[in-house]
Structure formats: structure tokens, C-alpha cells
C-alpha atoms as a PDB file:
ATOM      1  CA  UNK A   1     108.704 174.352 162.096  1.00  0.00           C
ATOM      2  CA  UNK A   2     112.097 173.526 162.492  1.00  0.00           C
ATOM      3  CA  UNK A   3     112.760 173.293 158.675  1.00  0.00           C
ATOM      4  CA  UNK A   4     110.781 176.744 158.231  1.00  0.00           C
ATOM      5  CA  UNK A   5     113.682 178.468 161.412  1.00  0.00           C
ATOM      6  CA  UNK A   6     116.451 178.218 158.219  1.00  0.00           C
ATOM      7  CA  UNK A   7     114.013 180.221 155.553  1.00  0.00           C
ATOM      8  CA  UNK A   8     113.789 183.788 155.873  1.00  0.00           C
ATOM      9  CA  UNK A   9     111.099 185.216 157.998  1.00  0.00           C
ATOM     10  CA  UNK A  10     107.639 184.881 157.046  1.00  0.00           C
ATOM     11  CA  UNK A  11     108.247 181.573 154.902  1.00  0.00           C
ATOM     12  CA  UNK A  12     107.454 178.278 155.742  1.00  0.00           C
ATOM     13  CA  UNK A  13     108.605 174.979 154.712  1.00  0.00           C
ATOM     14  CA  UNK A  14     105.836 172.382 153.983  1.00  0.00           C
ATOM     15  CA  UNK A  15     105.854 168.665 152.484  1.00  0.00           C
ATOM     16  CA  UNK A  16     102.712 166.468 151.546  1.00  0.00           C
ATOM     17  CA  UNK A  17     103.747 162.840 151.953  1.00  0.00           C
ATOM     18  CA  UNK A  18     100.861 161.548 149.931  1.00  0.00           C
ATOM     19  CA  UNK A  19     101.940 163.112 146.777  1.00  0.00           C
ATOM     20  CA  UNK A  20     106.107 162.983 147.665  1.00  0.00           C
ATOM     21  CA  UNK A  21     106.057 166.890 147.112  1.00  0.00           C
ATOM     22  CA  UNK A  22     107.855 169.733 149.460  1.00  0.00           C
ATOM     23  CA  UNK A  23     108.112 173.000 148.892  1.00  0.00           C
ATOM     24  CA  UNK A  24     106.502 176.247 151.169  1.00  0.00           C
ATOM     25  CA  UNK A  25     103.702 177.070 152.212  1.00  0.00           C
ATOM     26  CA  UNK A  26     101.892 180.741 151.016  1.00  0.00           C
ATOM     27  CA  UNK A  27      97.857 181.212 151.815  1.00  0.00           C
ATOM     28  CA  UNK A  28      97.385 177.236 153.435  1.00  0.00           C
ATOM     29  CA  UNK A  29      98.493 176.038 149.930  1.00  0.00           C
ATOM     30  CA  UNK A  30     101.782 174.003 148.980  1.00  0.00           C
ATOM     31  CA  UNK A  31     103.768 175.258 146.221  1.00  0.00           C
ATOM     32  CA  UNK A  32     106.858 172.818 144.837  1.00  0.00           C
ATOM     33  CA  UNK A  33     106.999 174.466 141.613  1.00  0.00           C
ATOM     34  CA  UNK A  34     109.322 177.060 142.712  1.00  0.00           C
ATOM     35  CA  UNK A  35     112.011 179.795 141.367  1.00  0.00           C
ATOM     36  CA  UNK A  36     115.678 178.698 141.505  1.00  0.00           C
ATOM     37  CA  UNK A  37     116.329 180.996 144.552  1.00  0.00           C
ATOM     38  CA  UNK A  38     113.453 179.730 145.778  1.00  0.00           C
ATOM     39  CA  UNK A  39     114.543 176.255 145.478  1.00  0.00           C
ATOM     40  CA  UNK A  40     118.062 176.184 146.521  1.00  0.00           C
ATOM     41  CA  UNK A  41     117.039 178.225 149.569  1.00  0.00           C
ATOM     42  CA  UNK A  42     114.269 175.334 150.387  1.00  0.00           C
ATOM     43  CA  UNK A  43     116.537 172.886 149.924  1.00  0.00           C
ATOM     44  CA  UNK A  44     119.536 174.680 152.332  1.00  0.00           C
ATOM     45  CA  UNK A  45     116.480 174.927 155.214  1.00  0.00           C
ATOM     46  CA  UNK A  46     116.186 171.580 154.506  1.00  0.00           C
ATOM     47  CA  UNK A  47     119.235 169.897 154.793  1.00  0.00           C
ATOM     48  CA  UNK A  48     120.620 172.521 158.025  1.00  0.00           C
ATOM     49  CA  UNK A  49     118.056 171.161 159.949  1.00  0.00           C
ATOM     50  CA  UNK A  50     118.765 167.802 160.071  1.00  0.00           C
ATOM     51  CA  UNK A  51     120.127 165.779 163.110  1.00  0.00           C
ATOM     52  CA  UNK A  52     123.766 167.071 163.788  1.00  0.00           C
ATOM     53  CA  UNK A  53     125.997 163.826 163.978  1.00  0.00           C
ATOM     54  CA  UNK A  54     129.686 163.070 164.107  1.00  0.00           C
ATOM     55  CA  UNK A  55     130.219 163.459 160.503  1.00  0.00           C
ATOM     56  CA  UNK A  56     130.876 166.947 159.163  1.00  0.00           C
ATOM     57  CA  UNK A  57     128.305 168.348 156.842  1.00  0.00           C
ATOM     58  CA  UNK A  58     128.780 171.135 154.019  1.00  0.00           C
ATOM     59  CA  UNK A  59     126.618 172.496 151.955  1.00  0.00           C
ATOM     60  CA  UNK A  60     127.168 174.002 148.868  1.00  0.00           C
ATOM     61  CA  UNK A  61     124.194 174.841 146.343  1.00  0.00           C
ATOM     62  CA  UNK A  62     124.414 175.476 142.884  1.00  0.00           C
ATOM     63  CA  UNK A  63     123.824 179.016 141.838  1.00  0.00           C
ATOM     64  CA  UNK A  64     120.069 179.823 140.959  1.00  0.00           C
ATOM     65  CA  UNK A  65     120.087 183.526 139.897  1.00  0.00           C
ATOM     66  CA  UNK A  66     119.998 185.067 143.279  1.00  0.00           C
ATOM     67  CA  UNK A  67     118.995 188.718 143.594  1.00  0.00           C
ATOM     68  CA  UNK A  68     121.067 190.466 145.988  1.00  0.00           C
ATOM     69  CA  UNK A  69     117.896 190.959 148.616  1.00  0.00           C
ATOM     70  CA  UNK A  70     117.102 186.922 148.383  1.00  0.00           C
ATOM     71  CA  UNK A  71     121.078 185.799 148.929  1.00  0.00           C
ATOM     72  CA  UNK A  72     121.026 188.302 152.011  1.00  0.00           C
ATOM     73  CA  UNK A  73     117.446 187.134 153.703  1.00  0.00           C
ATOM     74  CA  UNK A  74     118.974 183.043 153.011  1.00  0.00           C
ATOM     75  CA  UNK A  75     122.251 184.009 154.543  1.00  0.00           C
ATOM     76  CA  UNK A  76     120.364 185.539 157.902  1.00  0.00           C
ATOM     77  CA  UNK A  77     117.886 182.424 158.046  1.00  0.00           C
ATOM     78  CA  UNK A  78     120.906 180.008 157.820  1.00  0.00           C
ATOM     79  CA  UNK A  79     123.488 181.988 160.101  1.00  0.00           C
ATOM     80  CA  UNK A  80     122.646 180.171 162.923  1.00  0.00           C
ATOM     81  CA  UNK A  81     123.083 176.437 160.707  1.00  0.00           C
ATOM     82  CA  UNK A  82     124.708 173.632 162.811  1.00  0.00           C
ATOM     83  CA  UNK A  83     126.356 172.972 159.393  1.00  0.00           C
ATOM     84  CA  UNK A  84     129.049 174.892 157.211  1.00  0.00           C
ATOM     85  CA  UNK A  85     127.554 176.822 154.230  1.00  0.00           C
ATOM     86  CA  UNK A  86     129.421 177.996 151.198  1.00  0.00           C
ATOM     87  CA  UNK A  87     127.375 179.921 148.615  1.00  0.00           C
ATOM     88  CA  UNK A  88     128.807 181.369 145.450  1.00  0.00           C
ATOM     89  CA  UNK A  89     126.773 184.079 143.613  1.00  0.00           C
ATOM     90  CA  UNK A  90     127.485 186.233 140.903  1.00  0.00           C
ATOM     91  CA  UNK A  91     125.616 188.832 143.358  1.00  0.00           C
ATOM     92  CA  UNK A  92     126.833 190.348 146.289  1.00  0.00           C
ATOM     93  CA  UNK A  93     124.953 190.018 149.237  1.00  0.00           C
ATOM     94  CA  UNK A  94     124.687 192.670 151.970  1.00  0.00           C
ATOM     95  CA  UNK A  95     127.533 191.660 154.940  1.00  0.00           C
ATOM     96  CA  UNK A  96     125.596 189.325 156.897  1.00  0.00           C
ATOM     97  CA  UNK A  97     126.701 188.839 160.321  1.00  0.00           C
ATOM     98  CA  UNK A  98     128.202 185.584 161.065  1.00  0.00           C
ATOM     99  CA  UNK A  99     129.200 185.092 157.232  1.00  0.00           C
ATOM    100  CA  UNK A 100     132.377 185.258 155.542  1.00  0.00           C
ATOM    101  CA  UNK A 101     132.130 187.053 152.240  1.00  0.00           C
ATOM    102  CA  UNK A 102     135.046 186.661 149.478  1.00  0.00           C
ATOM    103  CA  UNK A 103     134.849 188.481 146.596  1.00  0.00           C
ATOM    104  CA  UNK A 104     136.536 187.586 143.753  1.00  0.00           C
ATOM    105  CA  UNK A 105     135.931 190.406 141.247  1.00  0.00           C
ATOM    106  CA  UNK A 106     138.496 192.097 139.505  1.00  0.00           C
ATOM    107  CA  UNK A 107     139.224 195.667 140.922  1.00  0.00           C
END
């Protein structure tokens, strides 16, 4: 549950211990094979909800062909992170509250 708070709403994180797999969870089944928005997304939920310590913790995933509607729902799930967050996209998200959005396209 607390992995699933960092996904967008209506996902949820799920791992299977026997088999080593993780991935979410749609209709009681686990799914691992997963798009690359998909995956980068699980894998942010995954790592902002670990323990907070005294080391700092960033994360920064590669970019896996967000659309701009996918990059927006991550950025709400994870804008309440105990950990710093840089994404770079070649899509613009929507302004997200509590994110800092540079763009660095040519006008």
C-alpha cells in the first residue's frame, strides 16, 4: 500500500516473492512485463517509499517514452516523495503543483 501511494490513482504496486517478480497489479493478476513508462514509474513508487534516512536520496530515471498524460499522473503520485525527483522528458508535462519544470527548448 505504501509503494502503490507514489503510482497514480487507481494503480497498485504488487511483488510475488516466490517467483522474484514486481510489477502492478490490474484484475487480482501481477503484471512485470510492463511499458517503459510503466516501468520507470514502478520503479520511482518504489524507491520514494523507502525508509527516509540521513543520507540524501535522488532519483533520476531514464527516459521511457512518456506521453504527456503519464509524466503528469507520475509527477502528482510522487509530489508528496520524501526524496528529490528529477525527470527529463522530451514531453512536457502539465504544471504539476509542487514540481519545478525547466524547459529547455529552443524558442
Amino acid at each position: 500500500e505504501h509503494v502503490s501511494s507514489f503510482l497514480p490513482q487507481g494503480e497498485a504496486f504488487g511483488v510475488d516473492l516466490d517467483s522474484g517478480r514486481f510489477g502492478l497489479v490490474r484484475g487480482g493478476q501481477l503484471h512485470s512485463a510492463l511499458s517503459g513508462a510503466e516501468w520507470s514509474r514502478t520503479l520511482l513508487a518504489l524507491a520514494a517509499s523507502r525508509q527516509v534516512g540521513s543520507t540524501p536520496c535522488v532519483l533520476v530515471p531514464e527516459d521511457r517514452a512518456w506521453s504527456a498524460g503519464t509524466l503528469s499522473d507520475t509527477m502528482r503520485a510522487l509530489a508528496e516523495s520524501p526524496v528529490q525527483i528529477l525527470i527529463m522528458s522530451t514531453v512536457r508535462p502539465d504544471n504539476v503543483e509542487g514540481w519545478h519544470i525547466i524547459d529547455l527548448t529552443p524558442r
